[in-house]
N, C-alpha and C. Protein backbone atom coordinates (compact mmCIF):
# COMPACT_ATOMS: atom_id res chain seq x y z
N UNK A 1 -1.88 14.86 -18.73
CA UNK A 1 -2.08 13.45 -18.62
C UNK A 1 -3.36 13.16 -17.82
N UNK A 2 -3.63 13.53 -16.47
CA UNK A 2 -4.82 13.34 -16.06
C UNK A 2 -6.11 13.77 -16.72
N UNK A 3 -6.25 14.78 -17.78
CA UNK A 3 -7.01 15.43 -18.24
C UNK A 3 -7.21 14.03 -19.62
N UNK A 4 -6.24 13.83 -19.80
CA UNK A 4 -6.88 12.95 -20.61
C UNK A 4 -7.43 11.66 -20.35
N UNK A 5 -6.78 11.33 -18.93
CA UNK A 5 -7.33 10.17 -18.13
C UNK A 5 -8.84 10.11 -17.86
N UNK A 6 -9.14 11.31 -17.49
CA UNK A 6 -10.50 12.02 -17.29
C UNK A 6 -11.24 11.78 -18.39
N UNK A 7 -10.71 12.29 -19.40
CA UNK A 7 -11.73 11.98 -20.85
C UNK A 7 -11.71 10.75 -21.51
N UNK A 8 -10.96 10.08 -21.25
CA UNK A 8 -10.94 8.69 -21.45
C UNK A 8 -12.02 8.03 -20.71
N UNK A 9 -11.50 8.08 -19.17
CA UNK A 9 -12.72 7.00 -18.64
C UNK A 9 -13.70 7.63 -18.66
N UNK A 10 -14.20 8.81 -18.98
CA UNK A 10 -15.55 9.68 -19.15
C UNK A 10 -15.99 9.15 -20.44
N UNK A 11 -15.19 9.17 -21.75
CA UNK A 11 -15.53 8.47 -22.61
C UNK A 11 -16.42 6.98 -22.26
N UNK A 12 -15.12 5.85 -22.43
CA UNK A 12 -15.33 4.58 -21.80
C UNK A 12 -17.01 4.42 -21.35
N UNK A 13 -16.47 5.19 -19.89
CA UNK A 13 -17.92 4.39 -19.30
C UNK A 13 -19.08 5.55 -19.34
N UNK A 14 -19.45 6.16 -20.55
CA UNK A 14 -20.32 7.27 -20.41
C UNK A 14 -20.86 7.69 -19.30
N UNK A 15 -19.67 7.99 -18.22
CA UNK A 15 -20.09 8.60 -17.14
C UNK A 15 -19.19 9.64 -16.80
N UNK A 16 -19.42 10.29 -16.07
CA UNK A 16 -18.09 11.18 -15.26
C UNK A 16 -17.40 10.15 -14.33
N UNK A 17 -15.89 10.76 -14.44
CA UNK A 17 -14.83 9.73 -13.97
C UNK A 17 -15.29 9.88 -12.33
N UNK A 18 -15.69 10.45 -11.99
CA UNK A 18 -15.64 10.54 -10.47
C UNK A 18 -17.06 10.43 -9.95
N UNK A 19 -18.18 9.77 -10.68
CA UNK A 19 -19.33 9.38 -10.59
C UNK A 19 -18.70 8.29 -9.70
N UNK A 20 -20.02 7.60 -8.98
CA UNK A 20 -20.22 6.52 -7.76
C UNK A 20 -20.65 5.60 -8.39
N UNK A 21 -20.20 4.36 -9.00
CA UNK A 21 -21.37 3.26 -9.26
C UNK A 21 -20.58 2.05 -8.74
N UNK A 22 -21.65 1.03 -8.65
CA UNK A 22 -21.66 -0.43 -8.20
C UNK A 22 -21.01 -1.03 -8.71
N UNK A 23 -19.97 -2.03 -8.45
CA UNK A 23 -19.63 -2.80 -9.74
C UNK A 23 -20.25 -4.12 -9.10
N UNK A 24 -20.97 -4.31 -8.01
CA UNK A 24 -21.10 -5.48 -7.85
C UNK A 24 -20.12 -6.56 -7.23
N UNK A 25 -18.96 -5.95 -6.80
CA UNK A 25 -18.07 -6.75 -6.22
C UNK A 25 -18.33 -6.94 -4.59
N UNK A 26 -18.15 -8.50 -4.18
CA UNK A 26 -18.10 -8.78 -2.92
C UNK A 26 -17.07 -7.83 -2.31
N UNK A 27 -16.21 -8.16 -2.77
CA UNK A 27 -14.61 -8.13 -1.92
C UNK A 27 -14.53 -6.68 -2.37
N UNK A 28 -13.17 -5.97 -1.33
CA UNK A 28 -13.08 -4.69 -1.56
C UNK A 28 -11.64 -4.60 -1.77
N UNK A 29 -11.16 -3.32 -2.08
CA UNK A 29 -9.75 -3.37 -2.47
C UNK A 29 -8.65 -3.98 -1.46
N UNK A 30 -9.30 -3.84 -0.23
CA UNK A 30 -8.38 -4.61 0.59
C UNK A 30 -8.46 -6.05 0.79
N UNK A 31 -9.56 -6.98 0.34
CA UNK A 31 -9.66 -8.28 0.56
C UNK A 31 -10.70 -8.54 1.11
N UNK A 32 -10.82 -7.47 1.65
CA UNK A 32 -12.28 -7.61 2.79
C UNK A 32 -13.21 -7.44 1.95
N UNK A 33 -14.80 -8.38 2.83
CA UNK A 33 -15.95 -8.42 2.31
C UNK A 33 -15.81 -7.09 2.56
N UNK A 34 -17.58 -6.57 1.33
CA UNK A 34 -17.94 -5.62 1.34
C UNK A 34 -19.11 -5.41 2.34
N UNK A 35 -19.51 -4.27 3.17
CA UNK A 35 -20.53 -4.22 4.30
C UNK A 35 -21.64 -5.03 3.40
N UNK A 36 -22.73 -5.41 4.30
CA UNK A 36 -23.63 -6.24 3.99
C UNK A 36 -23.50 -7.37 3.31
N UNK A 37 -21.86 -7.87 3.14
CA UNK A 37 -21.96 -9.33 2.71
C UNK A 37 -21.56 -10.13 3.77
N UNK A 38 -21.34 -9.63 5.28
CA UNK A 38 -20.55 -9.99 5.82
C UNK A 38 -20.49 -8.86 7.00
N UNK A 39 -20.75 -9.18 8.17
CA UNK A 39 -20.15 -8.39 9.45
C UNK A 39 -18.84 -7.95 9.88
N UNK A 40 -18.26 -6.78 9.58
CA UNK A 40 -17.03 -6.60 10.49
C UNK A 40 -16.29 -6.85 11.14
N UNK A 41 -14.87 -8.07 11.47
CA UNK A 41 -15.03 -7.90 12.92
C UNK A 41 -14.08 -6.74 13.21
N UNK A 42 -14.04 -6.87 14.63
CA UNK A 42 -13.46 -5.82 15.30
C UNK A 42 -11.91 -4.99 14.84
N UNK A 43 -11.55 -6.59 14.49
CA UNK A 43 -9.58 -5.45 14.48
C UNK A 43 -9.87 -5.11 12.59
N UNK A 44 -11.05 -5.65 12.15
CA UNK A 44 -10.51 -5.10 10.65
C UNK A 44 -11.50 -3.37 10.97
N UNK A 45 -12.14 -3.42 11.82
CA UNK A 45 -12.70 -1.65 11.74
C UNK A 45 -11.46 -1.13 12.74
N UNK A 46 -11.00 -1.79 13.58
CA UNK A 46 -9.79 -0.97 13.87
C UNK A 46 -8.87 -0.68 13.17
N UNK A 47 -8.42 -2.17 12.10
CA UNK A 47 -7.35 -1.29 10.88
C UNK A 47 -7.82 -0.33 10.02
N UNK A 48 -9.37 -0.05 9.59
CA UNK A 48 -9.91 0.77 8.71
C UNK A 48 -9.69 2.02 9.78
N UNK A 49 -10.01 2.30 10.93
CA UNK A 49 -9.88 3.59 11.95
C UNK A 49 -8.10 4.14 11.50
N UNK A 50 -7.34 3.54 11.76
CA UNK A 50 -6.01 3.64 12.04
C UNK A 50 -5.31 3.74 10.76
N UNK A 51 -6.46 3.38 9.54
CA UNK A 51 -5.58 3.53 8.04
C UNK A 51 -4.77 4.49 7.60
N UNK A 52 -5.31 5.39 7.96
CA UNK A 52 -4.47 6.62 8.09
C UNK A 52 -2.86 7.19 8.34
N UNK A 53 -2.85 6.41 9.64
CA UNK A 53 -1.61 6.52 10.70
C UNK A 53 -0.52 5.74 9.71
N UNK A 54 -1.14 4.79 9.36
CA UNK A 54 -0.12 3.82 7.94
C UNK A 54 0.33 4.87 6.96
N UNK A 55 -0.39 5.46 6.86
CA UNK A 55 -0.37 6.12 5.05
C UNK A 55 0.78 6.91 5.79
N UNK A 56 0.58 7.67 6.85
CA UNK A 56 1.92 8.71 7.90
C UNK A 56 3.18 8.41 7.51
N UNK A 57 2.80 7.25 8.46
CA UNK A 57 4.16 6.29 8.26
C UNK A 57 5.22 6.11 7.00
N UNK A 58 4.29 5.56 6.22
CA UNK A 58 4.76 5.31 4.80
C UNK A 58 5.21 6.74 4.42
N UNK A 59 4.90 8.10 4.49
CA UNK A 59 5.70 9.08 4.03
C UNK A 59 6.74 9.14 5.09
N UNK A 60 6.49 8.91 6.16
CA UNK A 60 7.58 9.17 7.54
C UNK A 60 8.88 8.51 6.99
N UNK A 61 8.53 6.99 6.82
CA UNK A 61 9.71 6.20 6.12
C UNK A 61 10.15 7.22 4.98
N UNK A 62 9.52 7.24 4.01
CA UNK A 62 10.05 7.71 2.73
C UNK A 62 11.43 9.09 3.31
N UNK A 63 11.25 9.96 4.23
CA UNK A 63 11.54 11.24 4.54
C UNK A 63 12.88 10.39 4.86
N UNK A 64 12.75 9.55 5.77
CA UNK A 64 14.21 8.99 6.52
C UNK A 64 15.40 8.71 5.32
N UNK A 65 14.19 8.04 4.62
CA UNK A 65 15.47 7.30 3.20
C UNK A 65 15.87 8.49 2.30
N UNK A 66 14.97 9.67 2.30
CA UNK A 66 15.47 10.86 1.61
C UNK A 66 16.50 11.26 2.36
N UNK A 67 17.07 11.26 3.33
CA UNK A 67 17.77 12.24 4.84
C UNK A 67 19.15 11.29 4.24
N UNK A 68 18.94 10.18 4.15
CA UNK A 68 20.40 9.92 3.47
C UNK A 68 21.43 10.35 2.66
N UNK A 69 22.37 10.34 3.37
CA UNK A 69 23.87 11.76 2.73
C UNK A 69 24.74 10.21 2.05
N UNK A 70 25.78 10.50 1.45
CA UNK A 70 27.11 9.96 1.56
C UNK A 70 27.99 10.05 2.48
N UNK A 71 27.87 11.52 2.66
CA UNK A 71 29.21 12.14 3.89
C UNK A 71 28.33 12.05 5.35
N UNK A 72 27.39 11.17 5.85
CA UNK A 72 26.79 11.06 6.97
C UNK A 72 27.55 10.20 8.06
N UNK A 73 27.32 11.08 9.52
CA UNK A 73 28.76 10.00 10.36
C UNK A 73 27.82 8.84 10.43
N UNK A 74 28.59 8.15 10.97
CA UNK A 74 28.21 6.63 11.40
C UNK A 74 27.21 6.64 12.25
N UNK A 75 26.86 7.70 13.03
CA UNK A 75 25.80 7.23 14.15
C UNK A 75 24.28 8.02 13.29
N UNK A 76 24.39 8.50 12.67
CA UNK A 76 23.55 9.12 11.56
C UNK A 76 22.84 7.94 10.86
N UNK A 77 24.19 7.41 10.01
CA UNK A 77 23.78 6.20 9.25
C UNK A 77 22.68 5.09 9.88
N UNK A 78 23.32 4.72 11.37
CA UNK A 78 23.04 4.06 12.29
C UNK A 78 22.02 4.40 12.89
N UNK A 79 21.35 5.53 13.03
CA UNK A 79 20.05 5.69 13.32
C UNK A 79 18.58 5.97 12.09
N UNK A 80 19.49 6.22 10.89
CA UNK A 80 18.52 5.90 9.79
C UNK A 80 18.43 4.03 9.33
N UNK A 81 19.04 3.52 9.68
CA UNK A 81 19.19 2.26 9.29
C UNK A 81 18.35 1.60 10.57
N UNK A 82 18.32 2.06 11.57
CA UNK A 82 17.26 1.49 12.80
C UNK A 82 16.12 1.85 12.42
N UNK A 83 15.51 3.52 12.11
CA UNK A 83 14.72 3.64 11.36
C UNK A 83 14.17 2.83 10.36
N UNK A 84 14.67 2.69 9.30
CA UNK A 84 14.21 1.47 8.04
C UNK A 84 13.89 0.46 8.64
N UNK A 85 14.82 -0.46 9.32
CA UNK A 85 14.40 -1.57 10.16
C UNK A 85 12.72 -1.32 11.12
N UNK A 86 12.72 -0.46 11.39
CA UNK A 86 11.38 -0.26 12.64
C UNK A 86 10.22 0.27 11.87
N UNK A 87 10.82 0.69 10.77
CA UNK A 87 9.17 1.33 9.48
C UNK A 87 9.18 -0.66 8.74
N UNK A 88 10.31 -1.18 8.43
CA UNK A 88 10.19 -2.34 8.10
C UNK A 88 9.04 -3.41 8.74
N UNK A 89 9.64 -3.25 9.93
CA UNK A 89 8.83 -4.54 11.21
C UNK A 89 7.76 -4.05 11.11
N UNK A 90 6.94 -2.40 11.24
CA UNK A 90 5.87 -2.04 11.68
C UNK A 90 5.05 -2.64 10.55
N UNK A 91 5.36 -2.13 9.51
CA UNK A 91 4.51 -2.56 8.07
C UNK A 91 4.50 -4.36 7.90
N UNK A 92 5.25 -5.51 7.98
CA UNK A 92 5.35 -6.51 8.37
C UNK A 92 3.74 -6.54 9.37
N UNK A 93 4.10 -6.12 10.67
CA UNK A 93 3.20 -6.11 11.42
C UNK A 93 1.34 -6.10 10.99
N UNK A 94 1.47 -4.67 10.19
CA UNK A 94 0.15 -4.33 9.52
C UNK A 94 0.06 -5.26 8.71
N UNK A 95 0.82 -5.79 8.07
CA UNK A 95 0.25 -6.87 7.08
C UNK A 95 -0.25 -7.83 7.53
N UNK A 96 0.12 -8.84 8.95
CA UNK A 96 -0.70 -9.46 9.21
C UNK A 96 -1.63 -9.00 10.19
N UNK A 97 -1.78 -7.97 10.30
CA UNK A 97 -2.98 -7.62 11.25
C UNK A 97 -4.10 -7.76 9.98
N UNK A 98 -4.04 -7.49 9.15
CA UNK A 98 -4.59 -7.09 7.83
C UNK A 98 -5.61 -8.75 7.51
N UNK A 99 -4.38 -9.48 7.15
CA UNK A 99 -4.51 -11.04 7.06
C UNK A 99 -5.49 -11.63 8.28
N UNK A 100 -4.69 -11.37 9.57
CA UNK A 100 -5.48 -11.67 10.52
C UNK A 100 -6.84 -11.76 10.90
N UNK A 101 -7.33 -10.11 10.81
CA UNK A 101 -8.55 -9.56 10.65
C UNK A 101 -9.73 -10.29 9.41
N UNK A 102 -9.21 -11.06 8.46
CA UNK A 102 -9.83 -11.51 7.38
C UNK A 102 -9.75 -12.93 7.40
N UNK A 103 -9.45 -13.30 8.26
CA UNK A 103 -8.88 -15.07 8.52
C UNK A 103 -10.46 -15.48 8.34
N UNK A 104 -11.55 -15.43 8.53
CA UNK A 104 -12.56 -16.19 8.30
C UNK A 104 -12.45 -16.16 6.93
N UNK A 105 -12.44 -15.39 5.98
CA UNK A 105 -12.26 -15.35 4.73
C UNK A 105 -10.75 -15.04 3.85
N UNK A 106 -9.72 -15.45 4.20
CA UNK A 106 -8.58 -15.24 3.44
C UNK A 106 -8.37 -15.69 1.86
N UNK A 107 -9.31 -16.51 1.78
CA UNK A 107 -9.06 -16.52 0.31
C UNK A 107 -9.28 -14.89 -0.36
N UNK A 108 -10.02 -14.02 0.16
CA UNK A 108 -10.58 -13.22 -0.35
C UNK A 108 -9.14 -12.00 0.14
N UNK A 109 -9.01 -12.25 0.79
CA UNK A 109 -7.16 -11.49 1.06
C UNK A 109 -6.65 -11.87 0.18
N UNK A 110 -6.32 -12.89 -0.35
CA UNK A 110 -4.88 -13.48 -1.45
C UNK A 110 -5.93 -13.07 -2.44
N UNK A 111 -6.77 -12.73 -2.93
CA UNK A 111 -7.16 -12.55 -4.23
C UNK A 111 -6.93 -11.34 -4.55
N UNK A 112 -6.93 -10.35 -3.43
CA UNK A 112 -6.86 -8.75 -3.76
C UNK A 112 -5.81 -8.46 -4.38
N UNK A 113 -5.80 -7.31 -5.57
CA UNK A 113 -4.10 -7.55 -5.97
C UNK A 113 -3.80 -6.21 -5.34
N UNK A 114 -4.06 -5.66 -4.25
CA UNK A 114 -3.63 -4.65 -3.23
C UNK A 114 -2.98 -5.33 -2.19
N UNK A 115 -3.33 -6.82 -1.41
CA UNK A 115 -2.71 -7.12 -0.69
C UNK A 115 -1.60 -8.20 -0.96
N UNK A 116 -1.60 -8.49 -2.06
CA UNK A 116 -0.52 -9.42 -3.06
C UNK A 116 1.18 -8.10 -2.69
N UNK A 117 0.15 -7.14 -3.41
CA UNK A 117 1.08 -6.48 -3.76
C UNK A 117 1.98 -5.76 -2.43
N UNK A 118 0.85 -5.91 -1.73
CA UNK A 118 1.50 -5.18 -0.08
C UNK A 118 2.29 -6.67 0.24
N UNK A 119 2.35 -7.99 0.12
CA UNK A 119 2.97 -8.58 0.84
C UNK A 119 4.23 -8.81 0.08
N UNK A 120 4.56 -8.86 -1.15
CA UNK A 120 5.29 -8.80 -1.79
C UNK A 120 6.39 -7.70 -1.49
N UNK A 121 5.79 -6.08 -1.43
CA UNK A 121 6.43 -5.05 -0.93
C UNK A 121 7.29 -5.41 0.45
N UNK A 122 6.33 -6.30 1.59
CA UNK A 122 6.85 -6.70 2.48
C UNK A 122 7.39 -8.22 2.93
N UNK A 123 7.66 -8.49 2.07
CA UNK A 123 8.60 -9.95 1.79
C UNK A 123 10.14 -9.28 0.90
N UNK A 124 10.02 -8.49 -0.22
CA UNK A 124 11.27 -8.07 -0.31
C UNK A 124 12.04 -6.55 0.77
N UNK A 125 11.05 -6.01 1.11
CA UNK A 125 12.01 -5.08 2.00
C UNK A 125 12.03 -5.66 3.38
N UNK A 126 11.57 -6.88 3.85
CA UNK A 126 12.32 -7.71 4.78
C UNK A 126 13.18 -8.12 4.62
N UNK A 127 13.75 -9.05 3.34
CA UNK A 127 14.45 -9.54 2.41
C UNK A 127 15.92 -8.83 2.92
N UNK A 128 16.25 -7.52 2.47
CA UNK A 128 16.74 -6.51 1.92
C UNK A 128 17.57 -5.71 3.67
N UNK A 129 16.22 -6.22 4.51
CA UNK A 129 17.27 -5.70 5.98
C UNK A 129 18.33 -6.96 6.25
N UNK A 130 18.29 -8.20 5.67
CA UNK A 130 19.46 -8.56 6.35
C UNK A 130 20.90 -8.25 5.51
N UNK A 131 21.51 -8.44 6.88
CA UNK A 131 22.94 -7.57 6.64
C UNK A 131 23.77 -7.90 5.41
N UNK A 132 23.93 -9.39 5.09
CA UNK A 132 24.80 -9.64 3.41
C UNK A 132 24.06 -8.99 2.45
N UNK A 133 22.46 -8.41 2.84
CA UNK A 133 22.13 -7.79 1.89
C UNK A 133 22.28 -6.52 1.63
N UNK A 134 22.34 -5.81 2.85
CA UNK A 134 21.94 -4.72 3.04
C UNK A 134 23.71 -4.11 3.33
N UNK A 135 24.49 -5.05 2.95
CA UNK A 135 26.10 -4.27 2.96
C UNK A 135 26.29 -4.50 1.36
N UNK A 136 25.69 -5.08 0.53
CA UNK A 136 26.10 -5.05 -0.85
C UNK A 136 25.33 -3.93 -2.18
N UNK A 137 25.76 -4.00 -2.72
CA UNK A 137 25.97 -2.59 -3.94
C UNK A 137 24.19 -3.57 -4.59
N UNK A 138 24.06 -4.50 -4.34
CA UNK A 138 22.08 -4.63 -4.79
C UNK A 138 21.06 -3.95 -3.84
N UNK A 139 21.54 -3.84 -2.57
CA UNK A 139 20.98 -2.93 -1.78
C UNK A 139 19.69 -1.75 -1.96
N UNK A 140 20.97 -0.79 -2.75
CA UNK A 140 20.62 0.52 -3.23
C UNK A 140 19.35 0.13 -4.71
N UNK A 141 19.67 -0.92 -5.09
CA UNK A 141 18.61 -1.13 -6.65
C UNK A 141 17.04 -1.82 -5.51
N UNK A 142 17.62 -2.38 -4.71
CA UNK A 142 16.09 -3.03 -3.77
C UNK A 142 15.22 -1.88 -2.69
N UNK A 143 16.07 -0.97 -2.85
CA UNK A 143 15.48 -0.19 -2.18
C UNK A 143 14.10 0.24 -2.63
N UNK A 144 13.98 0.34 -4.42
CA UNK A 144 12.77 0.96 -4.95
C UNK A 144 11.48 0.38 -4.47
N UNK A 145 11.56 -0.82 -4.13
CA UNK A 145 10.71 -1.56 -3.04
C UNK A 145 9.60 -1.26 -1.72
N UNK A 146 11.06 -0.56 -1.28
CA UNK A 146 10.52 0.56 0.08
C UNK A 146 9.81 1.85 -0.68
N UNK A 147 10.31 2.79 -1.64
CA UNK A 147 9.56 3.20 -2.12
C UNK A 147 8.00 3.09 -2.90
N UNK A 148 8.21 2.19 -3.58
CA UNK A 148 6.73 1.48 -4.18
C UNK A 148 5.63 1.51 -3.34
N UNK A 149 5.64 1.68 -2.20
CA UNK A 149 4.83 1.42 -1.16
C UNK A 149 3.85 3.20 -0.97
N UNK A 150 4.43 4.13 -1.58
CA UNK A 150 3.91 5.11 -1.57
C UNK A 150 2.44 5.37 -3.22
N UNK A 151 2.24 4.15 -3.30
CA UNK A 151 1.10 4.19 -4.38
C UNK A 151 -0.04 4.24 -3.12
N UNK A 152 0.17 3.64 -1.59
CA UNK A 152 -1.10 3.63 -0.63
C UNK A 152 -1.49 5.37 -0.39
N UNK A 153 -0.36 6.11 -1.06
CA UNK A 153 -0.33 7.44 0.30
C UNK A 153 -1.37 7.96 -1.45
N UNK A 154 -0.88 7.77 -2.51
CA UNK A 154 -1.65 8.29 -3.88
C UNK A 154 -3.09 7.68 -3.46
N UNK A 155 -3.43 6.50 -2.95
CA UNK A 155 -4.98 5.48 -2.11
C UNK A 155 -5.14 6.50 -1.49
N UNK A 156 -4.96 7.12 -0.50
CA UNK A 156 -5.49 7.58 0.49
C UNK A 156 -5.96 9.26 -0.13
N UNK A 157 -5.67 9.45 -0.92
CA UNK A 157 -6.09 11.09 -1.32
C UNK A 157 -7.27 10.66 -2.14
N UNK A 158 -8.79 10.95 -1.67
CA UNK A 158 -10.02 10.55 -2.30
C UNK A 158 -10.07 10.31 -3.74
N UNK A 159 -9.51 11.69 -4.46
CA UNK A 159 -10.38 11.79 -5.92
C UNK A 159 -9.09 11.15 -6.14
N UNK A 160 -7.91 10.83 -5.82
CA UNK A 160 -6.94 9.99 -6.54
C UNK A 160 -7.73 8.38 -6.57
N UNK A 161 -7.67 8.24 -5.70
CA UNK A 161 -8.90 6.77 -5.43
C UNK A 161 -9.81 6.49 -6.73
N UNK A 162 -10.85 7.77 -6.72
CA UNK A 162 -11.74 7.14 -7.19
C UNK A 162 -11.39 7.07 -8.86
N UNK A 163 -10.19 8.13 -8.76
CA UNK A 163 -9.75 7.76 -10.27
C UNK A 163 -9.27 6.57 -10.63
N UNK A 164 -8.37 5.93 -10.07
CA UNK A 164 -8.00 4.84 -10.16
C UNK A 164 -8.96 3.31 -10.21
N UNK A 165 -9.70 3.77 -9.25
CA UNK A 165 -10.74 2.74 -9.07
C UNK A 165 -11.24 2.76 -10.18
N UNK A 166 -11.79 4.00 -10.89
CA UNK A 166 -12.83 3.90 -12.10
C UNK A 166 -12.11 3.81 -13.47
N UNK A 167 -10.36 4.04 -13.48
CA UNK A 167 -9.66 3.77 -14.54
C UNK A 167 -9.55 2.10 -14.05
N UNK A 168 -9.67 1.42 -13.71
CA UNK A 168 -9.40 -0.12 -13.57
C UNK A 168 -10.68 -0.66 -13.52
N UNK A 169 -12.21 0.01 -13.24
CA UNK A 169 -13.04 -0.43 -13.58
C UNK A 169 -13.71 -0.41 -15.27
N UNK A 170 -13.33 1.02 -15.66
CA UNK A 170 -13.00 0.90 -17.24
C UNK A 170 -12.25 -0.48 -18.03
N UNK A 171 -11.34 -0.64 -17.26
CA UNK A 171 -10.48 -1.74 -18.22
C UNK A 171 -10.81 -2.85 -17.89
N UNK A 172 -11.74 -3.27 -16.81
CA UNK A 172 -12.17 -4.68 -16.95
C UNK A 172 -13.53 -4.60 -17.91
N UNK A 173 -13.85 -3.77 -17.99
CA UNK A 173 -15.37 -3.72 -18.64
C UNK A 173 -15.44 -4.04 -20.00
C-alpha cells in the first residue's frame, strides 16, 4: 500500500513523494502563521519545543487503555480511570494553549482541519468522562475517540509527515 502511495503521488505531482516544495500557504498545519508571515510569539515556540512530550503522552494514554482487563480489581480500574481523566484534562489543556498562543490570529486556528479535528477529539473524550456516560455500554463505542488521537504520533514520525502532507497536497492540486 505505501509503495503504491509513493507511485501515485510520484506520479501526480512529477516529483518524488518526499521532495520539499512550497505550496504557498500562509497558515501551517497547526493554524499557525508560517515564519516570515508573522513573528512567533513565545508560548506558540514553547508548544512547538514541547511537541513532542504530547505525542509521549498520547501513546502513554493509549498503553493505559490497552492495560484494561475485565477481571481487574477495583482499585486497578480506579487508577486507570484517573489516568484517562488526567491524559483527558492534559490534552484539553494543550488545546487551548494551542488556541491561546494564536489568539492574534484565530481565525487561522479554526481553519486548520488539524485543529478542528484536535478539538473535536477533545470535546468528545471530555464528553465521555462524565459518569452517566462513562457507566453506560456507549462508553466502550466512544472510546475510539481517545484512540483517534494517535494519527499526531503517525505526524510526528518525519517521512510519515511528509507523506501525508504531499498525498493531500496531490489532491488539492
Amino acid at each position: 500500500m505505501i509503495t503504491n502511495e509513493l507511485g501515485s503521488i510520484s506520479g501526480d505531482s512529477k516529483r518524488s513523494a518526499f521532495a520539499t516544495r512550497s505550496m504557498g500557504l500562509v497558515v501551517d498545519s497547526e493554524g499557525w502563521r508560517a515564519r516570515g508571515a508573522t513573528a512567533q510569539n513565545w508560548l506558540q515556540r514553547v508548544y512547538r519545543r514541547t511537541s513532542l512530550i504530547w505525542v509521549g503522552a498520547i501513546i502513554a494514554d493509549i498503553a493505559f487503555q490497552a492495560t484494561r482487563r475485565a477481571d481487574m480489581s477495583t482499585a486497578q480500574a480506579t487508577l486507570l480511570d484517573r489516568a484517562e481523566l488526567g491524559f483527558t484534562l492534559a490534552f484539553d489543556v494543550e488545546l487551548v494553549i494551542r488556541f491561546v498562543a494564536n489568539l492574534p490570529h484565530w481565525r487561522d486556528f479554526v481553519r486548520s482541519e488539524r485543529n478542528l479535528l484536535d478539538l473535536t477529539l477533545a470535546v468528545v473524550t471530555s464528553v465521555i468522562q462524565i459518569p452517566l456516560i462513562k457507566a453506560s455500554q456507549a462508553y466502550a463505542w466512544f472510546t475510539i475517540f481517545q484512540i483517534g488521537r494517535c494519527y499526531r504520533v503517525i505526524l510526528a514520525i518525519p517521512n510519515m509527515r511528509r507523506l501525508l502532507v504531499c498525498q493531500r497536497a496531490a489532491e488539492v492540486d
